[in-house]
C-alpha atoms as a PDB file:
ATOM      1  CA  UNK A   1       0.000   0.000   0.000  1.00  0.00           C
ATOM      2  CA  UNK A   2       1.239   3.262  -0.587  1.00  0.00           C
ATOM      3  CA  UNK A   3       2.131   5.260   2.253  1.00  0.00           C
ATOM      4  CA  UNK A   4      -0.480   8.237   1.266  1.00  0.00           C
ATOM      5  CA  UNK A   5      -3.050   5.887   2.850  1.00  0.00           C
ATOM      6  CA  UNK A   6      -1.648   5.562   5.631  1.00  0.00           C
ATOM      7  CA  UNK A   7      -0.888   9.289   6.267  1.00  0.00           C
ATOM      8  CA  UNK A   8      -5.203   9.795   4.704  1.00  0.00           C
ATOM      9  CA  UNK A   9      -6.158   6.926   7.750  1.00  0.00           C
ATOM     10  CA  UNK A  10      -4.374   9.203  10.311  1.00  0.00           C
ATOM     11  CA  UNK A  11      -4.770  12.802   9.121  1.00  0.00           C
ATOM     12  CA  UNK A  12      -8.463  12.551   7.154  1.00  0.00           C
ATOM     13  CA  UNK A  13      -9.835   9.209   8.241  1.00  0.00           C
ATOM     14  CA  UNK A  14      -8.981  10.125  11.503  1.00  0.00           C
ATOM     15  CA  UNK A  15      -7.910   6.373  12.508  1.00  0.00           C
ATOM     16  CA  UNK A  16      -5.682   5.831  15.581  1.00  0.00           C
ATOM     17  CA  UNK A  17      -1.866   5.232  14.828  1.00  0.00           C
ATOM     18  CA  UNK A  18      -2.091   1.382  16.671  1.00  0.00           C
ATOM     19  CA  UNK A  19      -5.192   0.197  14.233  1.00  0.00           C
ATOM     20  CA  UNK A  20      -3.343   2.285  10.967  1.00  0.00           C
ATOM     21  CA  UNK A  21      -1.004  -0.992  10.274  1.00  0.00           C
ATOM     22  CA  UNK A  22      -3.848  -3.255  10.684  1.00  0.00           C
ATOM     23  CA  UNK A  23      -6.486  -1.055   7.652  1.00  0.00           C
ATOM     24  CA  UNK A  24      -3.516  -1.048   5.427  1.00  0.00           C
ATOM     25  CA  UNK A  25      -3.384  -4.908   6.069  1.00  0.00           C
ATOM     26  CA  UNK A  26      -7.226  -5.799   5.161  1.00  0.00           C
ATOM     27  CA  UNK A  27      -6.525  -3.560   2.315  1.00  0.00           C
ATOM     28  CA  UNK A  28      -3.649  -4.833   0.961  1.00  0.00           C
ATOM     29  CA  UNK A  29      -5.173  -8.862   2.132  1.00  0.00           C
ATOM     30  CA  UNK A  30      -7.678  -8.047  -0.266  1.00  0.00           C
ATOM     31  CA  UNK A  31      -6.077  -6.657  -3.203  1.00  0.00           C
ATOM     32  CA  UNK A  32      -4.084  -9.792  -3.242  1.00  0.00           C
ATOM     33  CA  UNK A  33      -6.473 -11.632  -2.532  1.00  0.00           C
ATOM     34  CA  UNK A  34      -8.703 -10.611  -5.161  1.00  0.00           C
ATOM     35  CA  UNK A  35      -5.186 -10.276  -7.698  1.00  0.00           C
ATOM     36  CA  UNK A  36      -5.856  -6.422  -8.344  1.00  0.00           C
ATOM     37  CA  UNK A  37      -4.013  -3.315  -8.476  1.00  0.00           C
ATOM     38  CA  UNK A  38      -4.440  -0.735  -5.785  1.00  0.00           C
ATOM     39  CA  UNK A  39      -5.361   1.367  -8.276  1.00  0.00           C
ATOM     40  CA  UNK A  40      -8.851  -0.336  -9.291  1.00  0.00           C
ATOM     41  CA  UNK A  41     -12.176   0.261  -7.749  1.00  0.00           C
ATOM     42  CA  UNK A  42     -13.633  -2.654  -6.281  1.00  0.00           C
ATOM     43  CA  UNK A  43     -17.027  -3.215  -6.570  1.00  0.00           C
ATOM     44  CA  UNK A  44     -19.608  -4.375  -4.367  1.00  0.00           C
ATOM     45  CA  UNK A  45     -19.338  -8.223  -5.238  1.00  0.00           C
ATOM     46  CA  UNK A  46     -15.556  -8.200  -5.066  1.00  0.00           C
ATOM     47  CA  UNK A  47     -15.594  -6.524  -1.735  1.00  0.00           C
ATOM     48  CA  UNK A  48     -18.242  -9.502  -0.505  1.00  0.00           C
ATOM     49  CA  UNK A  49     -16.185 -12.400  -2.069  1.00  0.00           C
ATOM     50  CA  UNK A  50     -13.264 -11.068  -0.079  1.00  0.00           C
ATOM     51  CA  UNK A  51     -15.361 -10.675   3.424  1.00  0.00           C
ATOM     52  CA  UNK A  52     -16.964 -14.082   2.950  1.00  0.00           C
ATOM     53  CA  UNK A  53     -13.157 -15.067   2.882  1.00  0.00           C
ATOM     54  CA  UNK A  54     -12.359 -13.414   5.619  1.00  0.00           C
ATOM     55  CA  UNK A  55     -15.845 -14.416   8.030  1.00  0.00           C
ATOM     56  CA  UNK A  56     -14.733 -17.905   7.295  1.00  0.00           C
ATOM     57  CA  UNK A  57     -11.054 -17.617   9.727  1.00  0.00           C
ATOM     58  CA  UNK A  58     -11.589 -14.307  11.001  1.00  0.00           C
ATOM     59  CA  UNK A  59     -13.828 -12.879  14.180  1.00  0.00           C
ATOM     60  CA  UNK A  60     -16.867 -10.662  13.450  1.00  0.00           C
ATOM     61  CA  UNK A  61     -14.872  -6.931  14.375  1.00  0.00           C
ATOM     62  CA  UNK A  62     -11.947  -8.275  12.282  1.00  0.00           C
ATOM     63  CA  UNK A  63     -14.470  -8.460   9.376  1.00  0.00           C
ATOM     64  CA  UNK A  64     -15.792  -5.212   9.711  1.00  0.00           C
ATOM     65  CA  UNK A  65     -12.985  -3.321  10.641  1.00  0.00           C
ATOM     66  CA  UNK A  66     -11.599  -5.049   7.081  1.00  0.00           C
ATOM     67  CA  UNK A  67     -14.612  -3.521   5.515  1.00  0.00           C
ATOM     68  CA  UNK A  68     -14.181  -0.205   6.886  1.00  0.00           C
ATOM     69  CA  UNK A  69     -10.556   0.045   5.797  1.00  0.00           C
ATOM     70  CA  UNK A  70     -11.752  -1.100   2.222  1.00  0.00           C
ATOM     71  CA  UNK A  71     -14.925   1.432   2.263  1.00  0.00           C
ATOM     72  CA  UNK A  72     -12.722   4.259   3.268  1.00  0.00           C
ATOM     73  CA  UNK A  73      -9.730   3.292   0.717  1.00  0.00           C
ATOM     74  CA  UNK A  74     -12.458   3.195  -2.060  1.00  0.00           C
ATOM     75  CA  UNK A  75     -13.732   6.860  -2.420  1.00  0.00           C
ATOM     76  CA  UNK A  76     -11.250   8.818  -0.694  1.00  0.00           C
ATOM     77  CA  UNK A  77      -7.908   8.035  -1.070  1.00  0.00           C
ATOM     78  CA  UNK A  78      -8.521   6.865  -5.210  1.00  0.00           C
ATOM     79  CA  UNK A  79      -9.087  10.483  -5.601  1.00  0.00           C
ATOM     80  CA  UNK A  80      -5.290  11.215  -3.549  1.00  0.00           C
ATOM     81  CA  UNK A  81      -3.739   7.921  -5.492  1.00  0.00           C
ATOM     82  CA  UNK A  82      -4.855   9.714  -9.028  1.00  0.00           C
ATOM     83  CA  UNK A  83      -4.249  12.932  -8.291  1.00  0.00           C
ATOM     84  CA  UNK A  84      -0.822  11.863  -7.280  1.00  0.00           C
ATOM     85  CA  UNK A  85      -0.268   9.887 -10.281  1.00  0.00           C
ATOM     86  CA  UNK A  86      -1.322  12.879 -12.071  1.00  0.00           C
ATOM     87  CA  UNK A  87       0.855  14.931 -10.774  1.00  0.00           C
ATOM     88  CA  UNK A  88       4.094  12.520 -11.613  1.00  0.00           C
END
């Protein structure tokens, strides 16, 4: 993952600094899991193939704080990731 998500989690998402490592995990868990680039949008029935993954070894708040790292990595930080691209 590139480190502008981490600093969006901690200055826009607001996330505390112990749970940052573990969004940028479930993030980058289901990129690979799902054998995409961080720089596609997921949609809806890629997010819930990789959560019924997840439900199947993982506890209930592990799912859903997987979700909300993948939720907040969709909107915001694609528009940061282009722009930056953009910009190179």
């Amino acid at each position: 993952m590139p480190s502008a998500f981490k600093d969006y989690l901690t200055q826009k998402a607001l996330i505390k600094d112990k749970y940052v490592p573990f969004y940028l995990k479930w993030v980058s868990d289901c990129y690979s899991f799902l054998n995409e680039p961080a720089s596609k949008v997921l949609n809806s029935e890629q997010m819930s193939r990789f959560h019924k993954y997840l439900a199947k070894t993982h506890e209930d708040w592990q799912v859903k704080q997987a979700s909300q790292g993948l939720l907040g990595f969709r909107p915001h930080f694609l528009f940061y990731f282009i722009n930056d691209k953009l910009a190179e």
